[in-house]
PDB file of N, CA and C in Angstrom:
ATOM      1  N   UNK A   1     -75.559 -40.326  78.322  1.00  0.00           N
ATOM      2  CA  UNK A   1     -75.717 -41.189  77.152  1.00  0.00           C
ATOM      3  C   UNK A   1     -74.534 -40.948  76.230  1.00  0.00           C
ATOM      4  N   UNK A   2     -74.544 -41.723  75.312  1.00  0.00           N
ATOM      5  CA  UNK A   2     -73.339 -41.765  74.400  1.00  0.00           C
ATOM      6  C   UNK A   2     -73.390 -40.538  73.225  1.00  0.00           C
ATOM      7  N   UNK A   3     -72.491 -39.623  73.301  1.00  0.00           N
ATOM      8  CA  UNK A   3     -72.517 -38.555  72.627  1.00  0.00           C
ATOM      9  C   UNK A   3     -71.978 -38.295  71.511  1.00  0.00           C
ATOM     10  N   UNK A   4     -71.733 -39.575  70.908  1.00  0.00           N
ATOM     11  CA  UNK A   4     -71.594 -39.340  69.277  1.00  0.00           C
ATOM     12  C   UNK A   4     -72.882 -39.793  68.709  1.00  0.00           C
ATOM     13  N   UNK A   5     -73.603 -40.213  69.151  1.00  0.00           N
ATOM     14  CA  UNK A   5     -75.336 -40.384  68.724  1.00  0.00           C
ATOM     15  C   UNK A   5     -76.175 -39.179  68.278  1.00  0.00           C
ATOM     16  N   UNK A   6     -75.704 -38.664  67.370  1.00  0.00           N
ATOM     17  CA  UNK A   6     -76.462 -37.855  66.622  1.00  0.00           C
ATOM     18  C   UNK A   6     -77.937 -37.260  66.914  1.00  0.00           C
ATOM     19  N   UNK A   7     -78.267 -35.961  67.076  1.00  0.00           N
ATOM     20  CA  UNK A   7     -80.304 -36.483  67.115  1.00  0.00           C
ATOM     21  C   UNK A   7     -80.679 -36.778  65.657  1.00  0.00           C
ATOM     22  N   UNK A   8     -81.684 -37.622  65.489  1.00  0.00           N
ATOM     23  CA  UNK A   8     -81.807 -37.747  64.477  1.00  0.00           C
ATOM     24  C   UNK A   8     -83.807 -36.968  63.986  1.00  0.00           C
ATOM     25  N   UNK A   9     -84.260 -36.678  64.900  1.00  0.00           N
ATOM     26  CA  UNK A   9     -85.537 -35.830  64.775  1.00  0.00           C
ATOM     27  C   UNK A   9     -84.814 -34.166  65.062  1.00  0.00           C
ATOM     28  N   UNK A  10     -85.473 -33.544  63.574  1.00  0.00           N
ATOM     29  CA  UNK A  10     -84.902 -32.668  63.573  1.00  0.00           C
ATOM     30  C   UNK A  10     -85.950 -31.890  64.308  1.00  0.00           C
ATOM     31  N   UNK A  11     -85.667 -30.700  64.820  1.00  0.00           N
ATOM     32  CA  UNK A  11     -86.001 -29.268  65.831  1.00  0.00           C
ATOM     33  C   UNK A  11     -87.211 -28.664  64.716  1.00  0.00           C
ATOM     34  N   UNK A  12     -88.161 -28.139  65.371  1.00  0.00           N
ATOM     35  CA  UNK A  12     -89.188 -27.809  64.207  1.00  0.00           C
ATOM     36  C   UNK A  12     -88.319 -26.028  64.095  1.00  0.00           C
ATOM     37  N   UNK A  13     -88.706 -26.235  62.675  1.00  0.00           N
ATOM     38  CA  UNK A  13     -88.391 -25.216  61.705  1.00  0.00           C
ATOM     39  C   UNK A  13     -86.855 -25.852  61.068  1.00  0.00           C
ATOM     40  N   UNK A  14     -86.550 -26.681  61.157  1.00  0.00           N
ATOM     41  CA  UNK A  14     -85.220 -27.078  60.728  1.00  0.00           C
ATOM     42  C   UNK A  14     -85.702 -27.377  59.509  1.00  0.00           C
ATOM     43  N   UNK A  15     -84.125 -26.447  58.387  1.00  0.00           N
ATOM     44  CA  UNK A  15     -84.480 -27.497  57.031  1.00  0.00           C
ATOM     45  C   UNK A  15     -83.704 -28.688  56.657  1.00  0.00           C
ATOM     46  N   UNK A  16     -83.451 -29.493  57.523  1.00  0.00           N
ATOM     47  CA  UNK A  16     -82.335 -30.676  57.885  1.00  0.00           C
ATOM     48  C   UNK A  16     -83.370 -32.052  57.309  1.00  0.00           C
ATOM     49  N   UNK A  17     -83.043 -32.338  56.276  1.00  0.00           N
ATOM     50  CA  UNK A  17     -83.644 -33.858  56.137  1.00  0.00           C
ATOM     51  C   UNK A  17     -84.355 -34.592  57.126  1.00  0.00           C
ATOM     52  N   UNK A  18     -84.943 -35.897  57.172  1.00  0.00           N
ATOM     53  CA  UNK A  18     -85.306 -36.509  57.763  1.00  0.00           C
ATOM     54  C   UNK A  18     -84.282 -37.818  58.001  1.00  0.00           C
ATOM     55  N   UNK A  19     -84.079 -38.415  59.089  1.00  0.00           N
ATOM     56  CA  UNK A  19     -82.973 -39.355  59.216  1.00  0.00           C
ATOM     57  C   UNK A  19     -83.142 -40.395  58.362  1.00  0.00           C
ATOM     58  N   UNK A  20     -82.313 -40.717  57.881  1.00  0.00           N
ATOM     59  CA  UNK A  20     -81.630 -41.548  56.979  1.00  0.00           C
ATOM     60  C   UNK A  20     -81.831 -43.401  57.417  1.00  0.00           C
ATOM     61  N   UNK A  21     -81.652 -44.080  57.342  1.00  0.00           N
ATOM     62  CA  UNK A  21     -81.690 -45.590  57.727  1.00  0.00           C
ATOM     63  C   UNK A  21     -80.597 -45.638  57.939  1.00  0.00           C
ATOM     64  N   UNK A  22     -79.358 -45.575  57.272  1.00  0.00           N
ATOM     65  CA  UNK A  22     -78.099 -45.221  57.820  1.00  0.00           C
ATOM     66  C   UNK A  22     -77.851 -44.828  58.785  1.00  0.00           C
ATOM     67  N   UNK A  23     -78.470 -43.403  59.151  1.00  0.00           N
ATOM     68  CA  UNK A  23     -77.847 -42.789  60.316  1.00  0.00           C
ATOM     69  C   UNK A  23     -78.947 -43.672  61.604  1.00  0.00           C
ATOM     70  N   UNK A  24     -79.685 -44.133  61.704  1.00  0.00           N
ATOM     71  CA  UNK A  24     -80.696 -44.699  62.378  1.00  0.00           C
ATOM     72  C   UNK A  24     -79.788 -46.074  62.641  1.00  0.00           C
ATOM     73  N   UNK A  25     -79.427 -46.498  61.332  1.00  0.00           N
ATOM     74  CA  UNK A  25     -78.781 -47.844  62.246  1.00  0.00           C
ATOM     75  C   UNK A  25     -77.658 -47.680  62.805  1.00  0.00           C
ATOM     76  N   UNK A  26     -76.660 -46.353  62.568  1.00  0.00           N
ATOM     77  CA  UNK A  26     -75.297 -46.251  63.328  1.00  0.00           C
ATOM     78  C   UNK A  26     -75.715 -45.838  64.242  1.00  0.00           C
ATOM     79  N   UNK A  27     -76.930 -45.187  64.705  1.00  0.00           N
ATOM     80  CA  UNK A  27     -77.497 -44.718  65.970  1.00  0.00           C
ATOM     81  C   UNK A  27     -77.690 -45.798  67.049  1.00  0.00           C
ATOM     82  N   UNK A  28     -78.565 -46.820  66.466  1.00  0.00           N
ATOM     83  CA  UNK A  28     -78.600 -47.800  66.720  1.00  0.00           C
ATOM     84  C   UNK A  28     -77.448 -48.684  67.327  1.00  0.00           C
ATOM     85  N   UNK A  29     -76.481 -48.896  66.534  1.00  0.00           N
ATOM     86  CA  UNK A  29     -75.023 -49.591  66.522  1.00  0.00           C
ATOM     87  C   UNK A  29     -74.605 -48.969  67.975  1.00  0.00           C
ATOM     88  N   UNK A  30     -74.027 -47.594  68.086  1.00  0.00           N
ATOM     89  CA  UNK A  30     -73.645 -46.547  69.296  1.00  0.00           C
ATOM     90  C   UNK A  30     -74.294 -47.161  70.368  1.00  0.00           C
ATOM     91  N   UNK A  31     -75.997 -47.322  70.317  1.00  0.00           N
ATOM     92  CA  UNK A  31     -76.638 -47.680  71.598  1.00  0.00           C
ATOM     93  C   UNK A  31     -76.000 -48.886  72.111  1.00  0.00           C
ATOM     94  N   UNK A  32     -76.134 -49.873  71.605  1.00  0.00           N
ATOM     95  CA  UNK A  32     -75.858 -51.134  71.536  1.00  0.00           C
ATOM     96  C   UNK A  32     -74.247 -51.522  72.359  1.00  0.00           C
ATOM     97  N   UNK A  33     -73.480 -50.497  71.473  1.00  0.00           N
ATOM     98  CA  UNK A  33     -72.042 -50.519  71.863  1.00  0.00           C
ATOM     99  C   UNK A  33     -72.014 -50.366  73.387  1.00  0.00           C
ATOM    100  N   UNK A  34     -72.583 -48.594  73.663  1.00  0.00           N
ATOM    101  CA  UNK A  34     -72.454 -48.749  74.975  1.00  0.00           C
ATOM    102  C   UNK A  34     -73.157 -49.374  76.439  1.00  0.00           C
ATOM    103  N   UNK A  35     -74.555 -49.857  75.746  1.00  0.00           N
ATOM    104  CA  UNK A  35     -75.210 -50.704  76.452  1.00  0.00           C
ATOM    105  C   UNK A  35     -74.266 -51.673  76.868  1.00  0.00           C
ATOM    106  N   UNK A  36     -74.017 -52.233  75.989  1.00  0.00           N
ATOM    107  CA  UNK A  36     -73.378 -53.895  76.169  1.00  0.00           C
ATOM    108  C   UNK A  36     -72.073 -53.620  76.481  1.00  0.00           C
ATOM    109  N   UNK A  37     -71.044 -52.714  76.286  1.00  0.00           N
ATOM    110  CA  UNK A  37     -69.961 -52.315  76.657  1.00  0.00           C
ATOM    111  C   UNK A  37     -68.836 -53.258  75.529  1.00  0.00           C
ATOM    112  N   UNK A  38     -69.271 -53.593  74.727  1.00  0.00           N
ATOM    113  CA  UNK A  38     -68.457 -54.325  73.508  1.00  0.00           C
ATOM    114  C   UNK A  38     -68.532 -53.223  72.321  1.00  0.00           C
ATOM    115  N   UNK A  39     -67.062 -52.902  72.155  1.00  0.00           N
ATOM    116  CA  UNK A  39     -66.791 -52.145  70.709  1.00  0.00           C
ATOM    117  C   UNK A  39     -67.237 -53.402  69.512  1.00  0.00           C
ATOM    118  N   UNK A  40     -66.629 -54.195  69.561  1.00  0.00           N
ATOM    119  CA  UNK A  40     -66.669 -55.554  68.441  1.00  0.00           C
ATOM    120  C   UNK A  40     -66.765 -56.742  69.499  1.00  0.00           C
ATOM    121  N   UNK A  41     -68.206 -57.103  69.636  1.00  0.00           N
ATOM    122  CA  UNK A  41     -68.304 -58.460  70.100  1.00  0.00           C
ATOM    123  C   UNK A  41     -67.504 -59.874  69.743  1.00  0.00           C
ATOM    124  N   UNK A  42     -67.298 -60.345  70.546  1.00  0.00           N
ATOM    125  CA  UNK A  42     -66.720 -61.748  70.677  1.00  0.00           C
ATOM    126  C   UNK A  42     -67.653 -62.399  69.131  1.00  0.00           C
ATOM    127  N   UNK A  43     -67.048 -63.514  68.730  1.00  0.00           N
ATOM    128  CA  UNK A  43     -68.285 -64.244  67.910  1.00  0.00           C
ATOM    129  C   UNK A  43     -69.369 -65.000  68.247  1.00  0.00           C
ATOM    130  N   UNK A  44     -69.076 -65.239  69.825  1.00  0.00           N
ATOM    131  CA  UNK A  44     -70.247 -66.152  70.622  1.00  0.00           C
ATOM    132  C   UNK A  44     -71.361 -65.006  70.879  1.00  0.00           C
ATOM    133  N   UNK A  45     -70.806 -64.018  71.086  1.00  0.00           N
ATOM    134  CA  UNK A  45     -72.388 -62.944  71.082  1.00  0.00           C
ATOM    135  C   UNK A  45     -72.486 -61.962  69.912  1.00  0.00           C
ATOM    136  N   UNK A  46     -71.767 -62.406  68.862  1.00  0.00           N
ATOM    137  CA  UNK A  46     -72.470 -61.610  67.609  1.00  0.00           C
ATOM    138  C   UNK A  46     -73.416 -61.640  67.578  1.00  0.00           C
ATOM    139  N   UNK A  47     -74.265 -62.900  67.253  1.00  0.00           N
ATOM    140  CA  UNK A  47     -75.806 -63.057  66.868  1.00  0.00           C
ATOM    141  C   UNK A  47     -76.715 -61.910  67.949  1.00  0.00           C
ATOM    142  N   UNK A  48     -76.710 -62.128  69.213  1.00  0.00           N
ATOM    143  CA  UNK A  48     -77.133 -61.182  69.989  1.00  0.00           C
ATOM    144  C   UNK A  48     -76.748 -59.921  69.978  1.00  0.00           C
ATOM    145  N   UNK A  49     -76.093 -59.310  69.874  1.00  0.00           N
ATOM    146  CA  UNK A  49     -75.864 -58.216  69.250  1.00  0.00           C
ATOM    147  C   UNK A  49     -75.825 -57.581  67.921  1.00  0.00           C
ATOM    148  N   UNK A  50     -76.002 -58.029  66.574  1.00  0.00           N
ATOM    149  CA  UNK A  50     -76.575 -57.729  65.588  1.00  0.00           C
ATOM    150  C   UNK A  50     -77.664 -57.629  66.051  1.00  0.00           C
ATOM    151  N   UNK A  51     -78.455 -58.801  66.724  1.00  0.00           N
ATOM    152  CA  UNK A  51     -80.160 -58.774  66.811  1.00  0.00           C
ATOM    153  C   UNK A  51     -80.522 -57.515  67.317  1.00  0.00           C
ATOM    154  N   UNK A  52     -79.854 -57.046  68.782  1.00  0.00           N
ATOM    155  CA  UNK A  52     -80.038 -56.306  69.476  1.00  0.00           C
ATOM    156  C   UNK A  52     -79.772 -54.601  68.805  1.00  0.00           C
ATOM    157  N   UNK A  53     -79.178 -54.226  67.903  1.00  0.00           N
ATOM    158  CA  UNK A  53     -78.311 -53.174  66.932  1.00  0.00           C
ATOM    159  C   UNK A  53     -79.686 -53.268  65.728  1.00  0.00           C
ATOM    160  N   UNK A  54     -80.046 -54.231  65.302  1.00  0.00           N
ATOM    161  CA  UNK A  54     -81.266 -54.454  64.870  1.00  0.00           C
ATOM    162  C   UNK A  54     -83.099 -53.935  65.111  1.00  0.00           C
ATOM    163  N   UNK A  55     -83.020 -54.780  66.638  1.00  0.00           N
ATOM    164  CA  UNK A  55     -84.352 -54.126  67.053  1.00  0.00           C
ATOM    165  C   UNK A  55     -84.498 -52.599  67.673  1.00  0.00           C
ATOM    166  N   UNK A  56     -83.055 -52.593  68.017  1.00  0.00           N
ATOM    167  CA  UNK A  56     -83.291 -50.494  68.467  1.00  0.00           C
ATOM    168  C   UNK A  56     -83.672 -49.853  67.546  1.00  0.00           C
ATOM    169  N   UNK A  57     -82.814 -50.337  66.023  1.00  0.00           N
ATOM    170  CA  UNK A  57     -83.166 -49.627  64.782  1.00  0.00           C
ATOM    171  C   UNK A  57     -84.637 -49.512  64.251  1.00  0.00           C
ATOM    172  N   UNK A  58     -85.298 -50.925  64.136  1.00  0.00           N
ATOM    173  CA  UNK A  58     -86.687 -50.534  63.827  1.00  0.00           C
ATOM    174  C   UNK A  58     -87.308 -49.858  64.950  1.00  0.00           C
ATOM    175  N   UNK A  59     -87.050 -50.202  66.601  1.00  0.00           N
ATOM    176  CA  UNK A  59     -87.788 -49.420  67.819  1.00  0.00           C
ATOM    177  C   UNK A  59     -87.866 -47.689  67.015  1.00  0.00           C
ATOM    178  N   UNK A  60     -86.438 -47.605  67.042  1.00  0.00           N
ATOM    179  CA  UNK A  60     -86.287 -46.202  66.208  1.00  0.00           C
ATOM    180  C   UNK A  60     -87.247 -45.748  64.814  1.00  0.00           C
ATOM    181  N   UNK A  61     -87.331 -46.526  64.271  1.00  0.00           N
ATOM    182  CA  UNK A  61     -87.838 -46.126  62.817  1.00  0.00           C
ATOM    183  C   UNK A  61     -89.333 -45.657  63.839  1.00  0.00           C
ATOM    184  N   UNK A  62     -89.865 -46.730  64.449  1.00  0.00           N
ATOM    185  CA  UNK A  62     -91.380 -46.420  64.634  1.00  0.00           C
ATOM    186  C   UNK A  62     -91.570 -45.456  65.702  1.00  0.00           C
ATOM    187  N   UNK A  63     -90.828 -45.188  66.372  1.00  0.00           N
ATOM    188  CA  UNK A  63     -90.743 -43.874  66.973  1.00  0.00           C
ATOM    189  C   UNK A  63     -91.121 -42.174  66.187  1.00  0.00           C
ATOM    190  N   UNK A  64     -89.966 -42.549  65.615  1.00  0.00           N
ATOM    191  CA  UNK A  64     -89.745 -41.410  64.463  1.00  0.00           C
ATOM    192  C   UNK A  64     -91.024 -40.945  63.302  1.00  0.00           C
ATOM    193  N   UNK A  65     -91.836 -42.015  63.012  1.00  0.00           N
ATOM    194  CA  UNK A  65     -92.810 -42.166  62.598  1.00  0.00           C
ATOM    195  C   UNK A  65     -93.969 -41.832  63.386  1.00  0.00           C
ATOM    196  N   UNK A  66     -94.077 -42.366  64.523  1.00  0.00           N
ATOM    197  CA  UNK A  66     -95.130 -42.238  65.084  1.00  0.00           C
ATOM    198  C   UNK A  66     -95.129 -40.854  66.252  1.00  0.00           C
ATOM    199  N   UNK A  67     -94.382 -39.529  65.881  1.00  0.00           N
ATOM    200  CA  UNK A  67     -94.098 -38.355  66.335  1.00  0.00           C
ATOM    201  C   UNK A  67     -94.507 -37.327  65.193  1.00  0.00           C
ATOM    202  N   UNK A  68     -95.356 -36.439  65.875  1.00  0.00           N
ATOM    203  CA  UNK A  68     -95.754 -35.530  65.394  1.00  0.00           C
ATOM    204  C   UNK A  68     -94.263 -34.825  64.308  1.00  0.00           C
ATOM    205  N   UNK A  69     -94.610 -34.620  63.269  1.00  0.00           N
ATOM    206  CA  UNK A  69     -93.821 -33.770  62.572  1.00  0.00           C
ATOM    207  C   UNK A  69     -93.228 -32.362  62.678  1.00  0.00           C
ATOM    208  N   UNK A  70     -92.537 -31.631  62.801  1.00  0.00           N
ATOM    209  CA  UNK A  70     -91.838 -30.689  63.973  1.00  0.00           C
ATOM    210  C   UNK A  70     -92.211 -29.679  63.319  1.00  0.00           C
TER     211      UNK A  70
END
């Protein structure tokens, strides 16, 4: 997987914040990038790719949420 993707659930006993929306959507962004293999999409598949950089991010939020607290 793409290894500038941060974890963003921290390790229990960590005193590291909880991820950010920021870092969730550049997390997001990373997936997307290397899924699709486009650094900066064409403009004919922007829309699909915002969308797509989009729904990982909330997939993510409710993940993160719906995991036991560490």
């Amino acid at each position: 997987m793409c290894r500038s993707i941060k974890r963003l659930r921290q390790p229990k006993g960590s005193d590291q914040p909880p991820a950010t929306d920021e870092e969730i959507r550049a997390a997001a962004l990373q997936f997307v990038r290397k899924v699709s293999g486009y650094q900066r999409p064409a403009p004919a598949n922007a829309p699909a790719f915002d969308a797509a950089v989009e729904d990982v991010a909330a997939v993510t939020h409710r993940l993160l949420a719906a995991l036991p607290k560490p």
